[in-house]
N, C-alpha and C. Protein backbone atom coordinates (compact mmCIF):
# COMPACT_ATOMS: atom_id res chain seq x y z
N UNK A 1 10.69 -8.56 -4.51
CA UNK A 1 9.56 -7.87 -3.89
C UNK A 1 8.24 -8.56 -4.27
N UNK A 2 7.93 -9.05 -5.36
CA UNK A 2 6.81 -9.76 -5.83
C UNK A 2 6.67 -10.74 -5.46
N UNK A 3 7.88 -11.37 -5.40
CA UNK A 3 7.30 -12.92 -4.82
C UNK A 3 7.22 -13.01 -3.16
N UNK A 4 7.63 -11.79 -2.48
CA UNK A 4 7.00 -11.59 -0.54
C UNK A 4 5.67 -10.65 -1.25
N UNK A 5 5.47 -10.69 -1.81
CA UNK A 5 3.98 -9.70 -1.67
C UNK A 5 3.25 -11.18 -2.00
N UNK A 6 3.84 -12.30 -3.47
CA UNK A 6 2.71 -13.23 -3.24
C UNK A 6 2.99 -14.46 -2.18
N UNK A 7 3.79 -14.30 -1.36
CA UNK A 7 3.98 -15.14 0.07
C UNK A 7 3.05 -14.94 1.06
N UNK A 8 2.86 -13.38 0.99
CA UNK A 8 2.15 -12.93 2.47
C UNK A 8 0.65 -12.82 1.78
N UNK A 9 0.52 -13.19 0.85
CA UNK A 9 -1.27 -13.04 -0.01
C UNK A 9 -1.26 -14.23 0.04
N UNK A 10 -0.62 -15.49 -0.23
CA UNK A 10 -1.37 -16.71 0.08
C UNK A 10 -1.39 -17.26 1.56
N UNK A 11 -0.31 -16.44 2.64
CA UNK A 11 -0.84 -16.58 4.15
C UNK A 11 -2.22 -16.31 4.46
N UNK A 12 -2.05 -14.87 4.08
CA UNK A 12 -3.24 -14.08 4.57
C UNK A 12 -4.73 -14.31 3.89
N UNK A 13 -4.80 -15.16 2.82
CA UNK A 13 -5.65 -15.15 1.75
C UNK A 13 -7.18 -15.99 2.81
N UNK A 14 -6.69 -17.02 3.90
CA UNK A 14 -8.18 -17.54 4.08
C UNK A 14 -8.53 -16.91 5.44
N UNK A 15 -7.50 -16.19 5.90
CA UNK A 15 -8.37 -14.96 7.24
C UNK A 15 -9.11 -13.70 6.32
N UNK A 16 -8.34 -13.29 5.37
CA UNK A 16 -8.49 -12.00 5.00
C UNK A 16 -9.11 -11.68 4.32
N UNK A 17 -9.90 -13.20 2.91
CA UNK A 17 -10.89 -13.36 2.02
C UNK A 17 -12.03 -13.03 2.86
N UNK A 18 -12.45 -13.36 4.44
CA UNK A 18 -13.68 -13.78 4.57
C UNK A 18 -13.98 -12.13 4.97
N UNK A 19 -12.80 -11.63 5.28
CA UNK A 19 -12.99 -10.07 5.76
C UNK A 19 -13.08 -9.37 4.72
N UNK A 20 -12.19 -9.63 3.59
CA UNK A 20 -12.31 -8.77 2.36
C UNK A 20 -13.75 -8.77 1.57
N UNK A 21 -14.47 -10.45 1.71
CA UNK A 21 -15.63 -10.09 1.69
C UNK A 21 -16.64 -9.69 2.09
N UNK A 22 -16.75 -9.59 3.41
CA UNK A 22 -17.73 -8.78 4.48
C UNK A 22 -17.86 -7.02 4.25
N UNK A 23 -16.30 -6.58 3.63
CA UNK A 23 -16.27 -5.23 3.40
C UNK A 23 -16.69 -4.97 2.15
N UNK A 24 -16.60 -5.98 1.35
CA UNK A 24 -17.11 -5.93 -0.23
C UNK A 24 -18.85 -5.60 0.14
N UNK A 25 -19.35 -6.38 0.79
CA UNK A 25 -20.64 -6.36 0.88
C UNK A 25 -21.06 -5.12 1.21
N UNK A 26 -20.69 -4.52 2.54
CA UNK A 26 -20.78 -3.62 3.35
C UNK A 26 -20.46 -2.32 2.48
N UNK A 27 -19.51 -2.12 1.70
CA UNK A 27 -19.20 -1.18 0.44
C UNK A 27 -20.78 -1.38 -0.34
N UNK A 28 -20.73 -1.92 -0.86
CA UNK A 28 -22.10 -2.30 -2.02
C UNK A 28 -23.17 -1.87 -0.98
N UNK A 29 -23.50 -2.12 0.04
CA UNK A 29 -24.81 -1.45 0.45
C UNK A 29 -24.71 -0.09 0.84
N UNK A 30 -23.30 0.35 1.40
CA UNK A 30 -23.62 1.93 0.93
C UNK A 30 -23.61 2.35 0.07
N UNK A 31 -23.05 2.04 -0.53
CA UNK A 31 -23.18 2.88 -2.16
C UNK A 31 -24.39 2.52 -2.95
N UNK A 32 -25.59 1.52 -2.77
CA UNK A 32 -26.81 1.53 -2.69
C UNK A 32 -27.61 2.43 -2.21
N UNK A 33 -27.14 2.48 -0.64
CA UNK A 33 -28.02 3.57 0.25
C UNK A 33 -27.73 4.76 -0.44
N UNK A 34 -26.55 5.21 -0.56
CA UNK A 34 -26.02 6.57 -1.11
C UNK A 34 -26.81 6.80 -2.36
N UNK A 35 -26.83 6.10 -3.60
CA UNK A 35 -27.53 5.94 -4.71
C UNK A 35 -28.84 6.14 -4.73
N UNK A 36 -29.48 5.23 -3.73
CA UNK A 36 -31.22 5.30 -3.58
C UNK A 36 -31.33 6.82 -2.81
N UNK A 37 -30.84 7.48 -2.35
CA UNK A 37 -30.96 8.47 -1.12
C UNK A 37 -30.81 9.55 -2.42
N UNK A 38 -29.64 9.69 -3.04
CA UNK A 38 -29.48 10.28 -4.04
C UNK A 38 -30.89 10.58 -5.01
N UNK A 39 -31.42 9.22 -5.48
CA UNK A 39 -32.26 9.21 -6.42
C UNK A 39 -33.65 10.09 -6.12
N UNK A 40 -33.93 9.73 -4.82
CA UNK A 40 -34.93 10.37 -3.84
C UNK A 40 -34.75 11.80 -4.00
N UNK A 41 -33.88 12.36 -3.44
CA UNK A 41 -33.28 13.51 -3.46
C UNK A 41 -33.61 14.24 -4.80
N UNK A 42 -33.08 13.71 -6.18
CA UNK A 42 -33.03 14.04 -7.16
C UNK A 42 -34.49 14.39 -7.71
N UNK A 43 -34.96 12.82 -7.08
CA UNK A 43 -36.93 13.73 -7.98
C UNK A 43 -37.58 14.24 -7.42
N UNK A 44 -37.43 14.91 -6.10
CA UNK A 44 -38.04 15.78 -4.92
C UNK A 44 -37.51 16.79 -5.68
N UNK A 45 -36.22 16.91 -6.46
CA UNK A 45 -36.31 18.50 -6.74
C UNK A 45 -36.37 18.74 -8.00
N UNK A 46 -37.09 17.80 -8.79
CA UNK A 46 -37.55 17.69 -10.08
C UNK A 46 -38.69 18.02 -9.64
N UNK A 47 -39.40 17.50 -8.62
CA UNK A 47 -40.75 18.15 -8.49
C UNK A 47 -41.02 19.37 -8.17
N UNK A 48 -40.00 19.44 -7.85
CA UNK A 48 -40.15 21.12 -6.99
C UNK A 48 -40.48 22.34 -8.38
């Protein structure tokens, strides 16, 4: 089983890197947005 899981990861590795990194990115800026939106959120009701 391990060695078809690392068969089909070094097929798939130079279509699927460039996608796996586009979603890496795309992850990291929401969870930025989410974070900054959060933070906002948080001292609006510290001020309150």
């Amino acid at each position: 089983m391990q060695a078809k899981n690392n068969e089909m990861n070094t097929q798939t590795s130079e279509k699927g890197n460039g996608r796996k990194a586009l979603w890496d990115k795309i992850l990291k800026v929401v969870i930025a947005l989410l974070s900054a939106i959060a933070g906002a959120l948080g001292a609006q009701a510290m001020n309150l």
